[in-house]
C-alpha atoms as a PDB file:
ATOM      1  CA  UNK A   1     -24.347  37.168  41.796  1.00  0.00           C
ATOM      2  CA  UNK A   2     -23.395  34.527  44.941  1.00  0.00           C
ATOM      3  CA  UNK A   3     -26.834  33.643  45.312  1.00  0.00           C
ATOM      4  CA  UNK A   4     -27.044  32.743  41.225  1.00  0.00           C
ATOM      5  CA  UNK A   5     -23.840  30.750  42.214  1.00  0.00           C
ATOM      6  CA  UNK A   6     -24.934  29.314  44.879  1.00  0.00           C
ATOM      7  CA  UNK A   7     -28.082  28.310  43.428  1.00  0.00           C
ATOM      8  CA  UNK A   8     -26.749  26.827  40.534  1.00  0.00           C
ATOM      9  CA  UNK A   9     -24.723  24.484  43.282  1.00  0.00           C
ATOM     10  CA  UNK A  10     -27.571  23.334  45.303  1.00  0.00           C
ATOM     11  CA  UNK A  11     -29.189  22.495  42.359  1.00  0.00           C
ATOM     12  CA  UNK A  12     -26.325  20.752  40.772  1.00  0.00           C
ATOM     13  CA  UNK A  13     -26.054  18.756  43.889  1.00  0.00           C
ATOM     14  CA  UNK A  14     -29.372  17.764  43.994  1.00  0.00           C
ATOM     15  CA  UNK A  15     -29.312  16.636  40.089  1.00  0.00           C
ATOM     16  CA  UNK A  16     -25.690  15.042  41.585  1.00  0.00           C
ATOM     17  CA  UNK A  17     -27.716  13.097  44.265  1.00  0.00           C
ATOM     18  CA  UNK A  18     -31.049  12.084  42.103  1.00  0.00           C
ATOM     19  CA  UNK A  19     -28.652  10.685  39.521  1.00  0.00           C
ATOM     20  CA  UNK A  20     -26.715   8.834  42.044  1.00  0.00           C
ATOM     21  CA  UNK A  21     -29.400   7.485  43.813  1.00  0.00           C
ATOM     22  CA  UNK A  22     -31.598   6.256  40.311  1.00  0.00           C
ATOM     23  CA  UNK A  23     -28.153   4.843  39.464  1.00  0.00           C
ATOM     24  CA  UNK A  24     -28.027   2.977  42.258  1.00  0.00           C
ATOM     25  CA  UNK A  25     -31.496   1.540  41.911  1.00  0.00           C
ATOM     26  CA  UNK A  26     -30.638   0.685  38.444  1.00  0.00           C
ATOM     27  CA  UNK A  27     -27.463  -1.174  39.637  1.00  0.00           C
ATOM     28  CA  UNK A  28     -29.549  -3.126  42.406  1.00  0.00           C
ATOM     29  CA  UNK A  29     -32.102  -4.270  39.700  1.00  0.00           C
ATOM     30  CA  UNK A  30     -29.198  -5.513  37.060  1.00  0.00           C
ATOM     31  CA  UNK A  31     -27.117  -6.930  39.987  1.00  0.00           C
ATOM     32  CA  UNK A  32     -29.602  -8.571  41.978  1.00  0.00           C
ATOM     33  CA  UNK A  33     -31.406 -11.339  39.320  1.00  0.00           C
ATOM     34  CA  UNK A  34     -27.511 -11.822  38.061  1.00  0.00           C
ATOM     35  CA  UNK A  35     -26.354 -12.597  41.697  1.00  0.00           C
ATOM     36  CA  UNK A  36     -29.310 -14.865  42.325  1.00  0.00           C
ATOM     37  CA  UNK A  37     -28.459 -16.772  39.121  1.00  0.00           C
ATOM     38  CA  UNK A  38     -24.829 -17.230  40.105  1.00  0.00           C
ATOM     39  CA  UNK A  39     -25.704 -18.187  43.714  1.00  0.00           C
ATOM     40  CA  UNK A  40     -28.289 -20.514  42.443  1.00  0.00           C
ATOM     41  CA  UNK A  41     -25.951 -22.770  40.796  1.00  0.00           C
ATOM     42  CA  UNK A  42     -23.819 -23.643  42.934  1.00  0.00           C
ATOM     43  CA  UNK A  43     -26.658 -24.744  45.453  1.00  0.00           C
ATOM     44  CA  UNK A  44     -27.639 -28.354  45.637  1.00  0.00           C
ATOM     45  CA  UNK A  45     -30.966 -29.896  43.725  1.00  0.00           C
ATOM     46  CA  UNK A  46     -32.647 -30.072  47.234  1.00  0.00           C
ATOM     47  CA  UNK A  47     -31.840 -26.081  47.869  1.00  0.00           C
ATOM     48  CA  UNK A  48     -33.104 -25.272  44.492  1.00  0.00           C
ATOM     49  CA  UNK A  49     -36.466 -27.541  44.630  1.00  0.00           C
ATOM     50  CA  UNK A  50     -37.608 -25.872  47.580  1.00  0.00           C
ATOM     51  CA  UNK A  51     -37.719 -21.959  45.769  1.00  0.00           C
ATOM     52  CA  UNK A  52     -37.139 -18.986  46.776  1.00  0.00           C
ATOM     53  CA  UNK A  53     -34.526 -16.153  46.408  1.00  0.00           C
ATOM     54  CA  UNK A  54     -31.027 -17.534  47.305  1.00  0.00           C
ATOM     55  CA  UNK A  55     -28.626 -14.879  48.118  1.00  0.00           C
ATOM     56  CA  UNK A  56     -26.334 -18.043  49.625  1.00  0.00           C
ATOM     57  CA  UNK A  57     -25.352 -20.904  48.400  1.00  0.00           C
ATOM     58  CA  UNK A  58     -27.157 -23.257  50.596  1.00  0.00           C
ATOM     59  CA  UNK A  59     -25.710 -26.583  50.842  1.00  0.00           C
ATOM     60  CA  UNK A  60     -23.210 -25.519  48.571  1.00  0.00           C
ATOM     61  CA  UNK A  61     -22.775 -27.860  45.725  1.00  0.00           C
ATOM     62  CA  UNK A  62     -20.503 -28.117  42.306  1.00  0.00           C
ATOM     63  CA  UNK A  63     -23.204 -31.476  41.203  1.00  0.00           C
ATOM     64  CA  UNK A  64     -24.536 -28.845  38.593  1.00  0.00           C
ATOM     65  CA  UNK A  65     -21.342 -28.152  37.010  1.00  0.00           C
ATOM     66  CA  UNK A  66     -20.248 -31.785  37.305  1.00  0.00           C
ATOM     67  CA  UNK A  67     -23.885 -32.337  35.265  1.00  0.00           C
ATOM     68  CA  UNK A  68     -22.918 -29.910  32.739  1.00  0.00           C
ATOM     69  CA  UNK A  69     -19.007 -30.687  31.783  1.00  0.00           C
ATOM     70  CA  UNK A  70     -20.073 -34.781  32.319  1.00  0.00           C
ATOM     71  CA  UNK A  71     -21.672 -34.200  28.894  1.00  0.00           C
ATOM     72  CA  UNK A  72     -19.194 -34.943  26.370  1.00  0.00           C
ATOM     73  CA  UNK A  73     -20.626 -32.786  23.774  1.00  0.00           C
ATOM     74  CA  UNK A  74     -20.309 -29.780  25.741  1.00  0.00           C
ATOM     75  CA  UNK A  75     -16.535 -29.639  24.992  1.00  0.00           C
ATOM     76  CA  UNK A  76     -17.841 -29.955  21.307  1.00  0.00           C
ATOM     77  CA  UNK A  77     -20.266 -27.370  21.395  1.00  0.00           C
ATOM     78  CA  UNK A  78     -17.867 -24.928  23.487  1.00  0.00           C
ATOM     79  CA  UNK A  79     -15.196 -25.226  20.354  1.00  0.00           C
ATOM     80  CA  UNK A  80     -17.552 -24.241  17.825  1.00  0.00           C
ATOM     81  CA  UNK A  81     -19.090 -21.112  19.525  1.00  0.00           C
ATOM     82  CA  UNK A  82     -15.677 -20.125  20.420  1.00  0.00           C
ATOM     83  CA  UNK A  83     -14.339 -20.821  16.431  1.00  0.00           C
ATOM     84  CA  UNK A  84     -17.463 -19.249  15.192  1.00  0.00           C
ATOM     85  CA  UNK A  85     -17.211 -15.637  17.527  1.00  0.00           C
ATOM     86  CA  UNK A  86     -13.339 -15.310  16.744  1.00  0.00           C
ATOM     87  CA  UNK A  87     -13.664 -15.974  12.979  1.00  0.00           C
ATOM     88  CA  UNK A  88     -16.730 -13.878  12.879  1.00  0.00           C
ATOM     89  CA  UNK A  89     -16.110 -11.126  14.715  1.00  0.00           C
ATOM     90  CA  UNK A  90     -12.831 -10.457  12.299  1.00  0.00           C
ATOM     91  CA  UNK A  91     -13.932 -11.117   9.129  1.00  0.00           C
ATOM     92  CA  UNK A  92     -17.244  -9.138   9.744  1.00  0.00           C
ATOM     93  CA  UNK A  93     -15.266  -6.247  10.696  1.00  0.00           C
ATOM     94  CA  UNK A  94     -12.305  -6.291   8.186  1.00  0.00           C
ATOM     95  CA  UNK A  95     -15.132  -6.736   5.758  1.00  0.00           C
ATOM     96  CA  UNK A  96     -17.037  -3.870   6.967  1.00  0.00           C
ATOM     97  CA  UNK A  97     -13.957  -1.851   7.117  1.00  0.00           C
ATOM     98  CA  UNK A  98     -13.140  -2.294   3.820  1.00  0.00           C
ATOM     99  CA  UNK A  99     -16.631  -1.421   2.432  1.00  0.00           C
ATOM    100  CA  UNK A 100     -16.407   1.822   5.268  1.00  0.00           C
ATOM    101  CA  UNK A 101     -13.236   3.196   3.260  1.00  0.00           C
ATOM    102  CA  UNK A 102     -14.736   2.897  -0.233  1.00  0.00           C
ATOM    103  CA  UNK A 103     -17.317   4.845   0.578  1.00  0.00           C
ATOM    104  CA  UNK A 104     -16.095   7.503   2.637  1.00  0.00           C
ATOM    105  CA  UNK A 105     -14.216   8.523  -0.653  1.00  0.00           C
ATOM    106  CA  UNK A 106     -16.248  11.235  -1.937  1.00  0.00           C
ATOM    107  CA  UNK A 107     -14.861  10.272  -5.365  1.00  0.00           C
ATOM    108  CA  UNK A 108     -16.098   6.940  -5.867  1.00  0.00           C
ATOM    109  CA  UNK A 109     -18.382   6.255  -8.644  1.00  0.00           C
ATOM    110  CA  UNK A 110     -22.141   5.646  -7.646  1.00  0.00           C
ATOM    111  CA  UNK A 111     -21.337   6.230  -3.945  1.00  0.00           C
ATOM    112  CA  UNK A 112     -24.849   7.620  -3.027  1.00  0.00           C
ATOM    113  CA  UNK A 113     -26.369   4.575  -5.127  1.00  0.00           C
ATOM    114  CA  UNK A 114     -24.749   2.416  -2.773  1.00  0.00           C
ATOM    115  CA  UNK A 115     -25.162   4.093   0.245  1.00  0.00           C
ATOM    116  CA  UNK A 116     -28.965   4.378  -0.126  1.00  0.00           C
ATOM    117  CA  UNK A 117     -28.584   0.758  -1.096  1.00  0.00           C
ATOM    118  CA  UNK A 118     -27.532   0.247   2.443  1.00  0.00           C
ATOM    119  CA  UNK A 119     -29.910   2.236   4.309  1.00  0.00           C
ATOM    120  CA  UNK A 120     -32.471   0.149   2.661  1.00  0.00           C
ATOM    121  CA  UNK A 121     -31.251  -3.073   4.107  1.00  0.00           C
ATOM    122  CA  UNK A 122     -31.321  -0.990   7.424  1.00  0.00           C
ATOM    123  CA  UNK A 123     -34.789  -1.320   7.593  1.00  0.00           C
ATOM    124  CA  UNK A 124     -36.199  -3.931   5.312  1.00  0.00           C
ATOM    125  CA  UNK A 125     -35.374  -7.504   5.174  1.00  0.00           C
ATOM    126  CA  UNK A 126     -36.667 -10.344   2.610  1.00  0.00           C
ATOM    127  CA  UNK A 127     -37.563 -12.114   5.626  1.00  0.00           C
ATOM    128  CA  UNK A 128     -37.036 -16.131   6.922  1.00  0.00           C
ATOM    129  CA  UNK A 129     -38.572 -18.062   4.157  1.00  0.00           C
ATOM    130  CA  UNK A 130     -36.652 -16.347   1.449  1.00  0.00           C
ATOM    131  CA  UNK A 131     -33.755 -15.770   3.858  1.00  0.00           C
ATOM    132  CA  UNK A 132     -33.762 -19.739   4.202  1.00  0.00           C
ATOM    133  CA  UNK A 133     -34.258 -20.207  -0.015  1.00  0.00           C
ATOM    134  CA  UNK A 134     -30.842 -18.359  -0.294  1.00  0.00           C
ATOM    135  CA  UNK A 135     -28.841 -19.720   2.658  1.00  0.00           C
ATOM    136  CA  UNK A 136     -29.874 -23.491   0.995  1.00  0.00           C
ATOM    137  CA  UNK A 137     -29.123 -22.537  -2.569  1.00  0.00           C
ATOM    138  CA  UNK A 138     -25.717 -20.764  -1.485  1.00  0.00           C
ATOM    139  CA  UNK A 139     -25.293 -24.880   0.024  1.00  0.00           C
ATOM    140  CA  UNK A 140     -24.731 -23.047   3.851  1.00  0.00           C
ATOM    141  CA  UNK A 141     -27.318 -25.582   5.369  1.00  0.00           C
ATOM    142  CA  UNK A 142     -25.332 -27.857   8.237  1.00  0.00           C
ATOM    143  CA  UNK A 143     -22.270 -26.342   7.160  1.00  0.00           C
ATOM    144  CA  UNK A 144     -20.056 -23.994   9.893  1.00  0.00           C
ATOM    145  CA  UNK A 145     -19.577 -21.160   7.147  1.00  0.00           C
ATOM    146  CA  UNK A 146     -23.468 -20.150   7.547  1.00  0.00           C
ATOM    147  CA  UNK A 147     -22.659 -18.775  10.876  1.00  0.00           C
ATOM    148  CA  UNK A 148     -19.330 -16.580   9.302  1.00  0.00           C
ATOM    149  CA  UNK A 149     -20.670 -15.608   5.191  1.00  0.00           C
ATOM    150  CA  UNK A 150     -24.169 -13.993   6.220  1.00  0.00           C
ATOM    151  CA  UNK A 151     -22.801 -12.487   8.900  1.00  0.00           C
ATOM    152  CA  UNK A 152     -19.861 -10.441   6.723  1.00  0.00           C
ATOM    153  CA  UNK A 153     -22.058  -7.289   6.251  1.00  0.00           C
ATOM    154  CA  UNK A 154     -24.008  -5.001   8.487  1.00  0.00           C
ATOM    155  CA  UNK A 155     -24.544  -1.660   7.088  1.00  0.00           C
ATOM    156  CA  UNK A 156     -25.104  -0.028  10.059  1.00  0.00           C
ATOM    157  CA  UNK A 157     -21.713  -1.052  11.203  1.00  0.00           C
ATOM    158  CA  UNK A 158     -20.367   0.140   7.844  1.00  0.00           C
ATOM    159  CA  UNK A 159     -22.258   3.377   8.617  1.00  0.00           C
ATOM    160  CA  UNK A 160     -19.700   4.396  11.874  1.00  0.00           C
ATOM    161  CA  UNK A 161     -16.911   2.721  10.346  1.00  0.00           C
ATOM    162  CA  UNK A 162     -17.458   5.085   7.164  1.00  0.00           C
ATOM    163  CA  UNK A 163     -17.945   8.288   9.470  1.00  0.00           C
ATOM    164  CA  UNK A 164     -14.792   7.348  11.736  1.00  0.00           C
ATOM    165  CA  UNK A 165     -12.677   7.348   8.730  1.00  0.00           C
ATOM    166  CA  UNK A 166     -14.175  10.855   7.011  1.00  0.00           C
ATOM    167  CA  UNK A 167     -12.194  11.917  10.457  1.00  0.00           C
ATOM    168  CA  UNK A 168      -8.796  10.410   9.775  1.00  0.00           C
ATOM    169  CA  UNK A 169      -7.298  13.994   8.315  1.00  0.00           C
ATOM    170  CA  UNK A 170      -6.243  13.758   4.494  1.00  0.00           C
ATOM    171  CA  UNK A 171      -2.541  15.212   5.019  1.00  0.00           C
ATOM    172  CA  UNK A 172      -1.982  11.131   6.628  1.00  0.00           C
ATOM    173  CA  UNK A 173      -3.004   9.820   3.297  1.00  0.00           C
ATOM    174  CA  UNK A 174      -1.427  12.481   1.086  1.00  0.00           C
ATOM    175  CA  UNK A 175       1.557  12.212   2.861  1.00  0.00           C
ATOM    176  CA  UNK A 176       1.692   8.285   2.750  1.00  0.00           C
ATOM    177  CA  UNK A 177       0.953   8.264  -1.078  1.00  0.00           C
ATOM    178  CA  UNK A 178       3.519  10.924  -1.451  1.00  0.00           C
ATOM    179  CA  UNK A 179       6.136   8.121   0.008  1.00  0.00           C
ATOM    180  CA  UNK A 180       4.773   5.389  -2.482  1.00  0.00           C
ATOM    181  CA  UNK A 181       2.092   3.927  -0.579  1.00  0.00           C
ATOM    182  CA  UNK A 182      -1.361   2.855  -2.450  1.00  0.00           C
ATOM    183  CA  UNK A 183      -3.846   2.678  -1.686  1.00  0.00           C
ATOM    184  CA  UNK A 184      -4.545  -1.036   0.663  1.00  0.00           C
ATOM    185  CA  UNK A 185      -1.175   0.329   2.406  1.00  0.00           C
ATOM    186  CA  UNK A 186      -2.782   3.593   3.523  1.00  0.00           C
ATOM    187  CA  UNK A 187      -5.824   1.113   4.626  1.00  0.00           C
ATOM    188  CA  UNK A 188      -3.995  -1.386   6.636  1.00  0.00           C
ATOM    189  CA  UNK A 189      -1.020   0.575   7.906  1.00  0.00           C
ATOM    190  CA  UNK A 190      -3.142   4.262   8.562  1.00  0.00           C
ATOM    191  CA  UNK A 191      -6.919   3.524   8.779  1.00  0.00           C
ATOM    192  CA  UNK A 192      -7.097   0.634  10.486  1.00  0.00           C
ATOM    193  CA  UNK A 193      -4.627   1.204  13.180  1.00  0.00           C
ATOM    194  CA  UNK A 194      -6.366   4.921  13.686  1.00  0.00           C
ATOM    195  CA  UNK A 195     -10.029   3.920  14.028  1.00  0.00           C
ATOM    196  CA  UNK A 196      -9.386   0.528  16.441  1.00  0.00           C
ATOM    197  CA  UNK A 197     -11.552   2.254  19.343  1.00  0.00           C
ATOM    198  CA  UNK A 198     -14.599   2.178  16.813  1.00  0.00           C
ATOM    199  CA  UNK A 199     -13.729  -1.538  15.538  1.00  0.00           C
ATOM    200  CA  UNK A 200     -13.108  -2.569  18.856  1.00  0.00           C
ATOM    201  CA  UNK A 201     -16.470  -1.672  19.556  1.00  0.00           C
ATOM    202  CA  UNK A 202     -18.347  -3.054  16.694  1.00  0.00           C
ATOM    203  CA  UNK A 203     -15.971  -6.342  17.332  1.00  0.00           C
ATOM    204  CA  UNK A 204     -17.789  -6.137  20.872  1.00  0.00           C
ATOM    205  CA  UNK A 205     -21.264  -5.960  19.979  1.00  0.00           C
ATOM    206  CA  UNK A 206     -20.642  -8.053  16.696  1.00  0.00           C
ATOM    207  CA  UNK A 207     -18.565 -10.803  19.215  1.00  0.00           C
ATOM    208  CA  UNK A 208     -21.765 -10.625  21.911  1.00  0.00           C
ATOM    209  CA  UNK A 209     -24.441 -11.759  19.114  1.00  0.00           C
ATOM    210  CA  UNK A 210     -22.321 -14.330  16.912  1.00  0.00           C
ATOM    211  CA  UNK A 211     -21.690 -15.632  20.709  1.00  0.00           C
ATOM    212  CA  UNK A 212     -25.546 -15.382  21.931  1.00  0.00           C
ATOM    213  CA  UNK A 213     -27.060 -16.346  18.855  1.00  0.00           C
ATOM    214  CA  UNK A 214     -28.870 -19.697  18.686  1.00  0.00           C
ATOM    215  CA  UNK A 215     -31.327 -18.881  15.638  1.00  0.00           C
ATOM    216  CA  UNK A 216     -28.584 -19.525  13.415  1.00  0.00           C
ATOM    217  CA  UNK A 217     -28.235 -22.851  14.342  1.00  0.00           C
ATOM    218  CA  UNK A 218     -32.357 -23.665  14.673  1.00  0.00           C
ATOM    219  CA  UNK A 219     -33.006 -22.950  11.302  1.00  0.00           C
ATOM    220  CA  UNK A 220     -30.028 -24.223   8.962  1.00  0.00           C
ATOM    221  CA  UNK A 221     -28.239 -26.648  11.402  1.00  0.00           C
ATOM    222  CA  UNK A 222     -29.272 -30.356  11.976  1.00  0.00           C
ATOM    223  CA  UNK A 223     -25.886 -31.995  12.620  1.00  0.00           C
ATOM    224  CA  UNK A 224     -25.757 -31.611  16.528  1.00  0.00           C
ATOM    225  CA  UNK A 225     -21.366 -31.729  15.958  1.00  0.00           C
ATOM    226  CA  UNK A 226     -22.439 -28.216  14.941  1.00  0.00           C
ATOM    227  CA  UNK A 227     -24.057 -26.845  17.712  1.00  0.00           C
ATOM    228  CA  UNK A 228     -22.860 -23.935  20.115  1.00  0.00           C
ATOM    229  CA  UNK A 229     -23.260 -23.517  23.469  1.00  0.00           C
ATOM    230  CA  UNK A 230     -26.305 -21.391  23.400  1.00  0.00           C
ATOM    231  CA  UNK A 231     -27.962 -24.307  21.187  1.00  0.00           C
ATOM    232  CA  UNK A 232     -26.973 -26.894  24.399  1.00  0.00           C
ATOM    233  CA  UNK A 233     -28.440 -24.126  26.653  1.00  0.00           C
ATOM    234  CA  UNK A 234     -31.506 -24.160  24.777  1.00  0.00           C
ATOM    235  CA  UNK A 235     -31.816 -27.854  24.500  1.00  0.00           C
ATOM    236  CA  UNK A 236     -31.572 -28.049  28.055  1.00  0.00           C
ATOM    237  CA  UNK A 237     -34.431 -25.210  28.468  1.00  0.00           C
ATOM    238  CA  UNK A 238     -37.082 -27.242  26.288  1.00  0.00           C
ATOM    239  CA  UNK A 239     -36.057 -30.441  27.787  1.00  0.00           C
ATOM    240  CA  UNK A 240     -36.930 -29.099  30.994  1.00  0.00           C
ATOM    241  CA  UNK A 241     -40.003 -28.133  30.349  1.00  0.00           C
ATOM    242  CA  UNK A 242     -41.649 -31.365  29.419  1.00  0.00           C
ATOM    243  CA  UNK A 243     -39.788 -33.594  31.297  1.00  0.00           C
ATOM    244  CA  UNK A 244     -37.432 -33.786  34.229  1.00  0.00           C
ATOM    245  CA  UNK A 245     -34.084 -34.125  33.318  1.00  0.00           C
ATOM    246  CA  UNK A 246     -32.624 -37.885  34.320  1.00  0.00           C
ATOM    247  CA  UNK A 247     -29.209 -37.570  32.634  1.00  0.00           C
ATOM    248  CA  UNK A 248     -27.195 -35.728  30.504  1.00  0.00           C
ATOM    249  CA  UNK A 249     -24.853 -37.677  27.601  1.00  0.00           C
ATOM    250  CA  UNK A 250     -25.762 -40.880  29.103  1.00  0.00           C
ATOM    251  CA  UNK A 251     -24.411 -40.202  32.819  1.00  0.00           C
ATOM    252  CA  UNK A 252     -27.237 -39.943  35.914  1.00  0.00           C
ATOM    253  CA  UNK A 253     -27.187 -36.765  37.850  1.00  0.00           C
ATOM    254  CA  UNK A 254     -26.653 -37.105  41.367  1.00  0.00           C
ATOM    255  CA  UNK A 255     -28.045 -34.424  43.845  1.00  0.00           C
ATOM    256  CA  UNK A 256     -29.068 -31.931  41.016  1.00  0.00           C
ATOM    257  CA  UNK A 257     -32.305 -30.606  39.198  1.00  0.00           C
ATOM    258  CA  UNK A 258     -32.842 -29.815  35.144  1.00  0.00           C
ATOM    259  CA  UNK A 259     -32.862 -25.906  37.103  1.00  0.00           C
ATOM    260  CA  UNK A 260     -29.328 -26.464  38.136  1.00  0.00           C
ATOM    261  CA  UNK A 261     -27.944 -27.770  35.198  1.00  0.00           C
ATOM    262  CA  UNK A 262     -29.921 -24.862  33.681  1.00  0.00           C
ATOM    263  CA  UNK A 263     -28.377 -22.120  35.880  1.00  0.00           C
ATOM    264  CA  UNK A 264     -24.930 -23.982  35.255  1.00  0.00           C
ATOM    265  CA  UNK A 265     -24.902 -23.538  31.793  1.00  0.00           C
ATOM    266  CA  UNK A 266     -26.274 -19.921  31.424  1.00  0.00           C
ATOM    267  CA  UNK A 267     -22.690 -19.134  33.852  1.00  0.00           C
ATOM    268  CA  UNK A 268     -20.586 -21.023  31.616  1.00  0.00           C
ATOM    269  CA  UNK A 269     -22.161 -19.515  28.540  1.00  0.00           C
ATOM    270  CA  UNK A 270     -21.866 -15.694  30.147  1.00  0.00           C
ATOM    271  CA  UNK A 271     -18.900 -16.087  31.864  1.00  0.00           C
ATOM    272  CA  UNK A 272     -16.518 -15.278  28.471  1.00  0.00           C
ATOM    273  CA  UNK A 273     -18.292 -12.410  27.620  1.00  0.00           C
ATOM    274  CA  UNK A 274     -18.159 -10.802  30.851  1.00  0.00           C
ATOM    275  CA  UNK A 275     -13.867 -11.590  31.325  1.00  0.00           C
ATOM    276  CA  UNK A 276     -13.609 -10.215  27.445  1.00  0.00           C
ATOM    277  CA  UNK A 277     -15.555  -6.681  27.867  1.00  0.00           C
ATOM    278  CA  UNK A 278     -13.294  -4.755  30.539  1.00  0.00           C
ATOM    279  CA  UNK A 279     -10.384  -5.614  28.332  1.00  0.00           C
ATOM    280  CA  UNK A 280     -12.170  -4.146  25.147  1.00  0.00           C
ATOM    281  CA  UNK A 281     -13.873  -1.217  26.844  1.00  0.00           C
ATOM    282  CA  UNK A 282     -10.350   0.802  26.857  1.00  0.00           C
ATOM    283  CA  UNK A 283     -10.587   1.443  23.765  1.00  0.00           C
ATOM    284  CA  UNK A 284     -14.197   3.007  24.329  1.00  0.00           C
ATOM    285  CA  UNK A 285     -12.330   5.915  26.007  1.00  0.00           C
ATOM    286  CA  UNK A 286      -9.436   6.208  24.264  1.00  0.00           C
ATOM    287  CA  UNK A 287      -8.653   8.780  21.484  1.00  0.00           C
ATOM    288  CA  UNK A 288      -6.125   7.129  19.460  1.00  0.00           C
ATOM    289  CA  UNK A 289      -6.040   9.920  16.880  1.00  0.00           C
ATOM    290  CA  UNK A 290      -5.313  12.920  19.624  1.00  0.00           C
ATOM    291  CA  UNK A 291      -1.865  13.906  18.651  1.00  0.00           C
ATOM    292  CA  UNK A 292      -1.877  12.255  15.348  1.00  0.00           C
ATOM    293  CA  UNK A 293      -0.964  15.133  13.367  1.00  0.00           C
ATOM    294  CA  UNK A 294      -0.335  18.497  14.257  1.00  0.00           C
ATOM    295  CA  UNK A 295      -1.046  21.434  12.236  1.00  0.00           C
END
């Protein structure tokens, strides 16, 4: 019997020590390219234009960043990807929570219909052309509401939002419509206080593409006022690469490369996602519903 148990130890250290160690590789590999980016731009035009891996800033320089925030449509383009992730990210999930307690009533009327409804959409598409047919006949083309109204629905978001709330436990809801409440009361007061770990979530992942998306704005937006930051950042990308970058909104660069400015702008662009996910990944681990009711 010890020599089971101290089998099962050695062997539970070893798995211990393998998964540590591929961890740690895996770390390396994520942290590594990231550093080098970050490093990279704050480094002068003349560091960057010789190559090479920079784990230092050599001949530290803030020319790139200068570059980037001397472009007056920068400020411009910052508003509207900020406007577009915060009214985004909460209509798409009110809306999806709204359409996740329908239909995890069992008693709804042509519930399945509109569940396998869904799961269609999960994996077929009508595709661009007739994707772009609609968006210009709804009259979303150069207007800031084609980044919010197609957005509102994701069924697959619907699909964990509907499951979260089968969870909630009925004596909540029988017990609030006991007291008079109806039926948007039990929603907003109950539900939606109950299930914020998995909306905080989808509000994460949903926040992450409305802020990295650039597609949006390359197919139905011409008016440049319109543009978000990953648009700029993409500008700056093709520019690049057929010509070398001379100025930016008018102003010469001085002791920077199109690179710089490039690495400059993929910082400013990350940098609000990375500040906003620690404070939403609490509610990854929390259980907001232990204690709710006991029975």
């Amino acid at each position: 019997m010890n020599r089971k148990v101290a089998k099962e130890d050695i062997d539970s250290r070893v798995f211990d020590t393998l998964n540590i160690i591929m961890l740690f590789i895996f770390m390396v590999i994520i942290i590594v390219p990231v550093w080098n980016v970050i490093i990279s731009s704050f480094s002068s035009g003349k560091a960057l234009a010789e190559g090479g891996f920079i784990f230092w800033p050599k001949e530290f320089s803030l020319e790139n960043y200068r570059a980037v925030f001397r472009d007056e449509t920068i400020w411009q383009s910052f508003f509207i990807s900020i406007s577009k992730t915060l009214i985004g990210v909460i209509t798409h999930v009110f809306f999806c929570a709204m359409v996740g307690y329908g239909l995890s009533k069992k008693y709804i009327r042509g519930r399945k219909l509109y569940i396998s409804m869904g799961v269609i959409t999960m994996f077929f598409s009508g595709g661009m052309i007739p994707t772009y047919l609609l968006i210009k006949s709804m009259g979303l083309l150069d207007s800031f509401w084609v980044y919010i109204i197609p957005a509102l629905y994701s069924f697959y978001d619907v699909v964990i939002l509907m499951n979260f709330f089968r969870n909630v436990p009925d004596s909540l809801e029988e017990s609030a419509k006991i007291d008079g409440a109806g039926d948007w009361r039990v929603f907003l007061k109950i539900f939606i206080p109950l299930s914020m770990p998995a909306m905080a979530t989808i509000a994460l992942f949903n926040g992450v593409g409305q802020w990295n998306d650039f597609m949006t704005t390359k197919l139905y937006i011409t008016d440049q006022a319109l543009y978000p930051l990953q648009m700029k950042l993409y500008e700056i990308i093709v520019q690049s690469q057929t010509q070398s970058m001379q100025n930016i909104g008018g102003s010469a660069i001085i002791e920077t490369t199109t690179k710089g400015v490039q690495l400059a702008t993929i910082v400013i662009t990350t940098l609000p996602i990375v500040v906003i996910y620690p404070i939403l990944q609490r509610y990854f681990i929390s259980g907001m519903m232990l204690g709710a009711v006991k029975e």
